[in-house]
Structures are given as structure tokens and as C-alpha cells.
N, C-alpha and C. Protein backbone atom coordinates (compact mmCIF):
# COMPACT_ATOMS: atom_id res chain seq x y z
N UNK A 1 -2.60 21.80 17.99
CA UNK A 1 -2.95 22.22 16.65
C UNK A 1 -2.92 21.00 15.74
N UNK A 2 -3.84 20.93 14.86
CA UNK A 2 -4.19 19.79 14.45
C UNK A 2 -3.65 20.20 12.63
N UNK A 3 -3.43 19.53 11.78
CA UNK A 3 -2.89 19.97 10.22
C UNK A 3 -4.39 20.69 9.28
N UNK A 4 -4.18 21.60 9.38
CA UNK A 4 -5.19 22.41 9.06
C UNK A 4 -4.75 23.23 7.16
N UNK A 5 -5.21 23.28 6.47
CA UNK A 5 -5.03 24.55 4.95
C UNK A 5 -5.42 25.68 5.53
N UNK A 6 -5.69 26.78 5.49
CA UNK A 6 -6.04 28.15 5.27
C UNK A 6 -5.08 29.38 4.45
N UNK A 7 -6.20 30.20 4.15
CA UNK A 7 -5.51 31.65 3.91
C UNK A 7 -4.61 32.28 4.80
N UNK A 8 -3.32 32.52 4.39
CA UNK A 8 -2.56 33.45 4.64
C UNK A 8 -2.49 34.66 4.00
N UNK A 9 -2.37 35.98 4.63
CA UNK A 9 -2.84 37.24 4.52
C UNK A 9 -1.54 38.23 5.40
N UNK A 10 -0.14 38.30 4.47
CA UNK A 10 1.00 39.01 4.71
C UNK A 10 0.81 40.43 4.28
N UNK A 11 0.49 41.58 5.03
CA UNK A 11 0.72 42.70 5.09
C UNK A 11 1.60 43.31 4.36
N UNK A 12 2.24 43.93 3.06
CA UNK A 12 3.41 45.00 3.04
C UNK A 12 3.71 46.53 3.78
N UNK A 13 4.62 46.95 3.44
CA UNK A 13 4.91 48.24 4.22
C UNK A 13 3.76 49.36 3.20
N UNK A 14 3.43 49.02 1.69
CA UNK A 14 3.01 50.03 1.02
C UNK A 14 1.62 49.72 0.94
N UNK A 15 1.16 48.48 1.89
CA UNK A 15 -0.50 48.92 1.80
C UNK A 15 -0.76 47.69 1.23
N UNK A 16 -0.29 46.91 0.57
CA UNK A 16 -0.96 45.69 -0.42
C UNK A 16 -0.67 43.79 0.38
N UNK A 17 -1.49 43.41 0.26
CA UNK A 17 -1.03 42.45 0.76
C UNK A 17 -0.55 41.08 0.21
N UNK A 18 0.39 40.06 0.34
CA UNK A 18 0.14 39.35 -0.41
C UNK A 18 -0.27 38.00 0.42
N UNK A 19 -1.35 37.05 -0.85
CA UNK A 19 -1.72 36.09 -0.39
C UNK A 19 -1.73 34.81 -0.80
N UNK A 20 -1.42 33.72 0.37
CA UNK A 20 -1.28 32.00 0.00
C UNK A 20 -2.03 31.32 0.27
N UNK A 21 -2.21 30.12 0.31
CA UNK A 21 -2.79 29.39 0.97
C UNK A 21 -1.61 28.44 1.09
N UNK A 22 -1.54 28.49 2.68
CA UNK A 22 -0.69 27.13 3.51
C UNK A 22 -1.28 25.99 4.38
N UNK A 23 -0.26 24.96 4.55
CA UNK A 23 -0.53 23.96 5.12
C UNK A 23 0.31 23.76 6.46
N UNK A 24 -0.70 24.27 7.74
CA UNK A 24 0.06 24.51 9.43
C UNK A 24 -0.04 22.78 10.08
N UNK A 25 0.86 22.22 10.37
CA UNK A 25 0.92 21.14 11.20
C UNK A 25 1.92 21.21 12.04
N UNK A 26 2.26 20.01 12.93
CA UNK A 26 2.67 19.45 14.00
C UNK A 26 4.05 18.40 13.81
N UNK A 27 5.11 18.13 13.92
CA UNK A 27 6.30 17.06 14.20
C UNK A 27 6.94 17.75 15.28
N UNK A 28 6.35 16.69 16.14
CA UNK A 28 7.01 16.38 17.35
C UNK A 28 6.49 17.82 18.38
N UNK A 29 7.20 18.51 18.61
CA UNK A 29 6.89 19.84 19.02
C UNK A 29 6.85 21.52 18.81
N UNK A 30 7.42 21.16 17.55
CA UNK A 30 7.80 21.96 16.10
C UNK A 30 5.78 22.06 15.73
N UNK A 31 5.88 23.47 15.35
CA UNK A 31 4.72 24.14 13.81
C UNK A 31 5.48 24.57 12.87
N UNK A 32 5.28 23.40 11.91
CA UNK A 32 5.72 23.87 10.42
C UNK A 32 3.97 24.33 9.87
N UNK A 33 4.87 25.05 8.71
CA UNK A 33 4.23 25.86 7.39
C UNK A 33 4.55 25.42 6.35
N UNK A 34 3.98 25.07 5.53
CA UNK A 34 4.25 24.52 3.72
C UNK A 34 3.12 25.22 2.61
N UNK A 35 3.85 25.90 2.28
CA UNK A 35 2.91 27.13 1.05
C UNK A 35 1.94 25.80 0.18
N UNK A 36 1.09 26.06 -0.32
CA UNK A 36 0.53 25.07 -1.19
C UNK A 36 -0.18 25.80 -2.50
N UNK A 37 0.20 27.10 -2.18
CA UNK A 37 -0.70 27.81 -3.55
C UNK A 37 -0.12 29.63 -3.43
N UNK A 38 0.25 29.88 -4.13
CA UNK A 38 0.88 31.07 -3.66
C UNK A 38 -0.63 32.08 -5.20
N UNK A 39 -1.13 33.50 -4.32
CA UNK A 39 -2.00 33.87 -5.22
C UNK A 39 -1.53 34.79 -5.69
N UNK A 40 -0.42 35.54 -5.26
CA UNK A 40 0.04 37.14 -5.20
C UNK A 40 -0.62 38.31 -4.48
N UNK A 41 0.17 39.17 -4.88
CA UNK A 41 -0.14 40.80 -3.88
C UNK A 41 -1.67 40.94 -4.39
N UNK A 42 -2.75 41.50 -3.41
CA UNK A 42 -3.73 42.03 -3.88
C UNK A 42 -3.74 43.16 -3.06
N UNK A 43 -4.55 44.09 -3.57
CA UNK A 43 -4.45 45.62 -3.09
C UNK A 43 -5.89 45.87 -2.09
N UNK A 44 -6.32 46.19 -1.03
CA UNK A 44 -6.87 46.00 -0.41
C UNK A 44 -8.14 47.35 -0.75
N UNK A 45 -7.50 48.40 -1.39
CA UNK A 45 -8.06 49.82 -1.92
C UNK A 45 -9.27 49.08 -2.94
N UNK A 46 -8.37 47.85 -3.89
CA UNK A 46 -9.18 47.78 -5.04
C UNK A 46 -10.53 47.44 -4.76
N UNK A 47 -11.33 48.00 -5.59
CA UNK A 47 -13.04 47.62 -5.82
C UNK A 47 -13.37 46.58 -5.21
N UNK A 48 -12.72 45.20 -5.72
CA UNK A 48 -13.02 43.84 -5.82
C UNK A 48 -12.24 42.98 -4.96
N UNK A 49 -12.18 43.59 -4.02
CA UNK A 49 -11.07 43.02 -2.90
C UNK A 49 -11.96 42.30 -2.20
N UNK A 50 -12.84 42.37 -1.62
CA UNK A 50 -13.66 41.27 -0.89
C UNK A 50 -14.40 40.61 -1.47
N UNK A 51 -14.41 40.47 -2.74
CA UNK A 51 -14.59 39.64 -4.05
C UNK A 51 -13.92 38.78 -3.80
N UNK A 52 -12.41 38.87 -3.93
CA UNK A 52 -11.05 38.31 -4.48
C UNK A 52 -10.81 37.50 -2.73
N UNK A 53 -11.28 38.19 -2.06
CA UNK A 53 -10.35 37.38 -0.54
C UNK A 53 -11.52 36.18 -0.18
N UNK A 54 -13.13 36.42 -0.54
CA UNK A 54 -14.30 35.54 -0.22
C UNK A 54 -13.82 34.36 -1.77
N UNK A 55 -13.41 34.62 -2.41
CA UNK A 55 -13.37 33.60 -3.42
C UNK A 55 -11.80 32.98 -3.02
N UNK A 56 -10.91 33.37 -2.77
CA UNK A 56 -9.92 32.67 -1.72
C UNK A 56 -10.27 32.08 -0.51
N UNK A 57 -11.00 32.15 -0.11
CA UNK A 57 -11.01 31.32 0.78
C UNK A 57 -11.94 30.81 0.68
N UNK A 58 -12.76 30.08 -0.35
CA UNK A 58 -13.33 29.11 -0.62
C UNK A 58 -12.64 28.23 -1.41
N UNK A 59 -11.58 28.73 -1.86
CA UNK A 59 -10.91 27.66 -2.50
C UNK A 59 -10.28 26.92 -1.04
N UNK A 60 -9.48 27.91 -0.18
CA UNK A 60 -8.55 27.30 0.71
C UNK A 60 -9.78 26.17 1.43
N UNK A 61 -11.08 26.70 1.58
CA UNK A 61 -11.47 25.68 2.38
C UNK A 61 -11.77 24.07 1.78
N UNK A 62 -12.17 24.37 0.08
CA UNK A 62 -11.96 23.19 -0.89
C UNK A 62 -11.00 22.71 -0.83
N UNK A 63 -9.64 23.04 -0.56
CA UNK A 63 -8.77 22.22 -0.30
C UNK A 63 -8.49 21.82 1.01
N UNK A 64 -8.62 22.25 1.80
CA UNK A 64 -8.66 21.79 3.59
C UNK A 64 -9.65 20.20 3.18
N UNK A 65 -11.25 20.81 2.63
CA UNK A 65 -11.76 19.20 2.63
C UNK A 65 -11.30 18.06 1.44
N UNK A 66 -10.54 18.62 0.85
CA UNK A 66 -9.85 17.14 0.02
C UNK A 66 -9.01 16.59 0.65
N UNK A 67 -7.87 17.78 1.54
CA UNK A 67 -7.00 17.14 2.29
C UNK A 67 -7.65 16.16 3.61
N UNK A 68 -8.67 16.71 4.13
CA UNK A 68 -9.24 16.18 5.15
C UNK A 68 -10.02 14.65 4.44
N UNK A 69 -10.27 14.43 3.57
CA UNK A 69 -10.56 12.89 2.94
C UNK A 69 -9.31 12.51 2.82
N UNK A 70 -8.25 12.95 2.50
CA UNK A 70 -7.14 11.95 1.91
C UNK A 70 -6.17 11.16 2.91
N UNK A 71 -6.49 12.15 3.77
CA UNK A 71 -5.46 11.98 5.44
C UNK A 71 -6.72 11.22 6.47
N UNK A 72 -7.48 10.77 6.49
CA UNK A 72 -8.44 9.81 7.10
C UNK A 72 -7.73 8.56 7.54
N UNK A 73 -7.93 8.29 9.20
CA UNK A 73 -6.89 7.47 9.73
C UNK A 73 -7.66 6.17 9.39
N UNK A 74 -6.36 5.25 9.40
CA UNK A 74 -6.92 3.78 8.63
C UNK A 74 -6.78 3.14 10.11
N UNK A 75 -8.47 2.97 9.91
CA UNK A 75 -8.71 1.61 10.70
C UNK A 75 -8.54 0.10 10.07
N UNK A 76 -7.83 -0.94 11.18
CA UNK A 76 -7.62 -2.22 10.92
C UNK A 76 -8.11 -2.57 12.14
N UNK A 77 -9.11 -4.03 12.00
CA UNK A 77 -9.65 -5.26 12.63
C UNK A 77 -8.97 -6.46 12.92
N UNK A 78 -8.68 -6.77 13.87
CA UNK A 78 -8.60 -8.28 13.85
C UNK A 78 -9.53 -8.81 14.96
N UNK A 79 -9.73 -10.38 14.94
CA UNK A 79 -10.26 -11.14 15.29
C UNK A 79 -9.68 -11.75 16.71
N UNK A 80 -9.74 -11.53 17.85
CA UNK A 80 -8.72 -12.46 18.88
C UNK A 80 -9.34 -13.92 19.15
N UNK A 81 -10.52 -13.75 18.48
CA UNK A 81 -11.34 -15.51 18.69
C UNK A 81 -11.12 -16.15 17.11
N UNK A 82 -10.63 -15.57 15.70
CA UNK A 82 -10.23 -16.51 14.70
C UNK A 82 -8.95 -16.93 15.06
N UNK A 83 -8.46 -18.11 14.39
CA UNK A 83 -7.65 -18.33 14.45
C UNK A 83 -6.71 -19.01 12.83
N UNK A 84 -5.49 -18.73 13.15
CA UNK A 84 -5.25 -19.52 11.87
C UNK A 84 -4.93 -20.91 11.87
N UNK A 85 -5.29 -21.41 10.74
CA UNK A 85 -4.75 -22.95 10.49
C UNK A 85 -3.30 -23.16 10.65
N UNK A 86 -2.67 -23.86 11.71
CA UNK A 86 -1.20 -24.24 11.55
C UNK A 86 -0.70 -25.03 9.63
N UNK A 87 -1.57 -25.56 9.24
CA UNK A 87 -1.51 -26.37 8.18
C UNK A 87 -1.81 -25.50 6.88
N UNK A 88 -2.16 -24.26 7.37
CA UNK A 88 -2.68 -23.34 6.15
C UNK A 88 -0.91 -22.77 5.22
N UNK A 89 -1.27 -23.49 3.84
CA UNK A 89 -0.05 -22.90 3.22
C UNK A 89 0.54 -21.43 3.31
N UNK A 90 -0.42 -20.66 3.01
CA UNK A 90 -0.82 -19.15 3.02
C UNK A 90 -0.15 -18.43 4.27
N UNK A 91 -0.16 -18.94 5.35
CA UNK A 91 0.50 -18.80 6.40
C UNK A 91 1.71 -18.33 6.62
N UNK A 92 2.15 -16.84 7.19
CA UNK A 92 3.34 -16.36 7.34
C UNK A 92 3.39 -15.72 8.71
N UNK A 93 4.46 -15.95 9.17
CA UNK A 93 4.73 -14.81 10.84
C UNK A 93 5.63 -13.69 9.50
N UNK A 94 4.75 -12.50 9.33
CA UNK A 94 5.44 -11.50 8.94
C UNK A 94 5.47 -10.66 10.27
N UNK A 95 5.32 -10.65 11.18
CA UNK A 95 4.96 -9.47 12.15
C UNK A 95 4.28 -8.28 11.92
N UNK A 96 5.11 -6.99 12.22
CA UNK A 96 4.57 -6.17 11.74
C UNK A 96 4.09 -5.63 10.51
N UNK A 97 5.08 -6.30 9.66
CA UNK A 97 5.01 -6.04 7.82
C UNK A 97 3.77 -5.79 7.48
N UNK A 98 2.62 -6.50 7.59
CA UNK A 98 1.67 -6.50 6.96
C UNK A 98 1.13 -4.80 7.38
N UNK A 99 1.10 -4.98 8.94
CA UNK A 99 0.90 -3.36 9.15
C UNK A 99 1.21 -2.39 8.89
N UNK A 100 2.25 -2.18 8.34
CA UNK A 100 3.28 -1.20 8.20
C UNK A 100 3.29 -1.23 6.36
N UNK A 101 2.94 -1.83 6.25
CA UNK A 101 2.31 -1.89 4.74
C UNK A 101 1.44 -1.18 4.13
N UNK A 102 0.49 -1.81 4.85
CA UNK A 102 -1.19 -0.74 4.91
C UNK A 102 -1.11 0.67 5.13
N UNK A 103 0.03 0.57 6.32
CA UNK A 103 0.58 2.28 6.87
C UNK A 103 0.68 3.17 5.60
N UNK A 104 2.20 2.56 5.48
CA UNK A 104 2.90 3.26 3.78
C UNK A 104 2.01 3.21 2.78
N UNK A 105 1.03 2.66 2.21
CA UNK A 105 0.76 2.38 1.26
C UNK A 105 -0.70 3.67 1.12
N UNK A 106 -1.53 3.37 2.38
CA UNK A 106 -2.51 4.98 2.65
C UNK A 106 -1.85 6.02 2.84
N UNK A 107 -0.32 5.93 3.26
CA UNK A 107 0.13 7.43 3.75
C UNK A 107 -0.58 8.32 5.10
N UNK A 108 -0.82 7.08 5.82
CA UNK A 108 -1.64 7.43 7.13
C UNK A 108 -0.66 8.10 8.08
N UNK A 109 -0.80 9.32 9.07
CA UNK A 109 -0.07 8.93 10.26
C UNK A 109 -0.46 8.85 11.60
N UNK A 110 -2.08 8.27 11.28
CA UNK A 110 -2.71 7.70 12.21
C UNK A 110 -3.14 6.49 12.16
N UNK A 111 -3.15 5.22 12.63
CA UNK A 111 -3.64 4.14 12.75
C UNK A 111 -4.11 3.28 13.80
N UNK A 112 -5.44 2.92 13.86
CA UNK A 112 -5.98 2.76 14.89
C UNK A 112 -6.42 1.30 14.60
N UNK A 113 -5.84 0.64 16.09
CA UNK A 113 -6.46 -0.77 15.96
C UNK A 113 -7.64 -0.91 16.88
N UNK A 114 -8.47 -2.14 16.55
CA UNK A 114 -9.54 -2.46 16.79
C UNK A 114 -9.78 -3.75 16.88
N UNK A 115 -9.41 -4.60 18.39
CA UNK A 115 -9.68 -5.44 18.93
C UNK A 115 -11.20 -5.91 18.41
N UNK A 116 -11.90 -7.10 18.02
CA UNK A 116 -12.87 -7.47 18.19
C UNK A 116 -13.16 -9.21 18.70
């Protein structure tokens, strides 16, 4: 299961249901849930109920695709035929830092390197 938004659609005992929109992902081997919009009880009798659930879930899917731009895994390049200048001031062995930089800083938790 991949981190997905959608409508959630909780049943009561008296007929009405109430509804969210959550956020289902993955750590480690664990499925968490994180509410992201709570809409309230709607009554399923009422007139305008498949009004109200088709206009929910066009929002949930508007937000699935913002989330899906914002979480876009960061690709990084390097070069194995440049090289650096030993004499270049600019020059640091940070190791990983620089990577782990870029990481934190997109809020990625995918990153893919790319030998060229």
C-alpha cells in the first residue's frame, strides 16, 4: 500500500454516517491513518446525499493530487567522469551532508540516485 488521501465513510448504529477524509500509509510494517479533514455526520435518507458524497470526493481526490506533487521523489545526478579540483577552495569532504540536506530540506522519503 502505497500513501494514498481518500474518503472515509463510518456507518452509525442510527442510519447516518459520518465522513473524513484520511491519509493511509506505510512505517515499516505498520498502516497508519491520519484524519486530514473531518466533514461530519451526513444522513444518507437526505435528498442531497449523492450531491454531498460526489462533491467529497472530489475534494479528497484534489487533495490526493497536491499531496501527490508535494511528495515527488528527489532525483540527484552525479558525474563519475567530473572530477574535482584538489586546489579548488570551494572544496569540502562533507560526505553525506550535502545529501541528507537536499533529503530534509524537500521532505522526501524517497531518493533516488543517478549514476551518469
Amino acid at each position: 500500500m502505497e500513501d494514498t488521501i481518500h474518503l472515509k465513510r463510518s456507518k452509525r448504529k442510527d442510519g447516518r454516517e459520518y465522513i473524513s477524509i484520511i491519509r493511509t500509509y506505510r512505517e515499516g510494517k505498520r498502516t497508519l491513518t491520519n484524519t486530514h479533514l473531518s466533514l461530519g455526520y451526513l444522513d444518507p435518507a437526505s435528498p442531497d446525499y449523492d450531491e454531498k458524497i460526489a462533491e467529497y470526493l472530489a475534494l479528497a481526490e484534489e487533495m490526493e493530487a497536491d499531496h501527490l506533487k508535494e511528495n515527488v521523489p528527489l532525483t540527484l545526478e552525479f558525474s563519475k567522469r567530473k572530477k574535482v579540483d584538489k586546489k579548488t577552495a570551494n572544496r569540502k569532504n562533507v560526505g553525506y551532508a550535502a545529501l541528507l540536506d537536499k533529503f530534509f530540506a524537500a521532505r522526501a522519503r524517497t531518493v533516488v540516485l543517478t549514476a551518469t
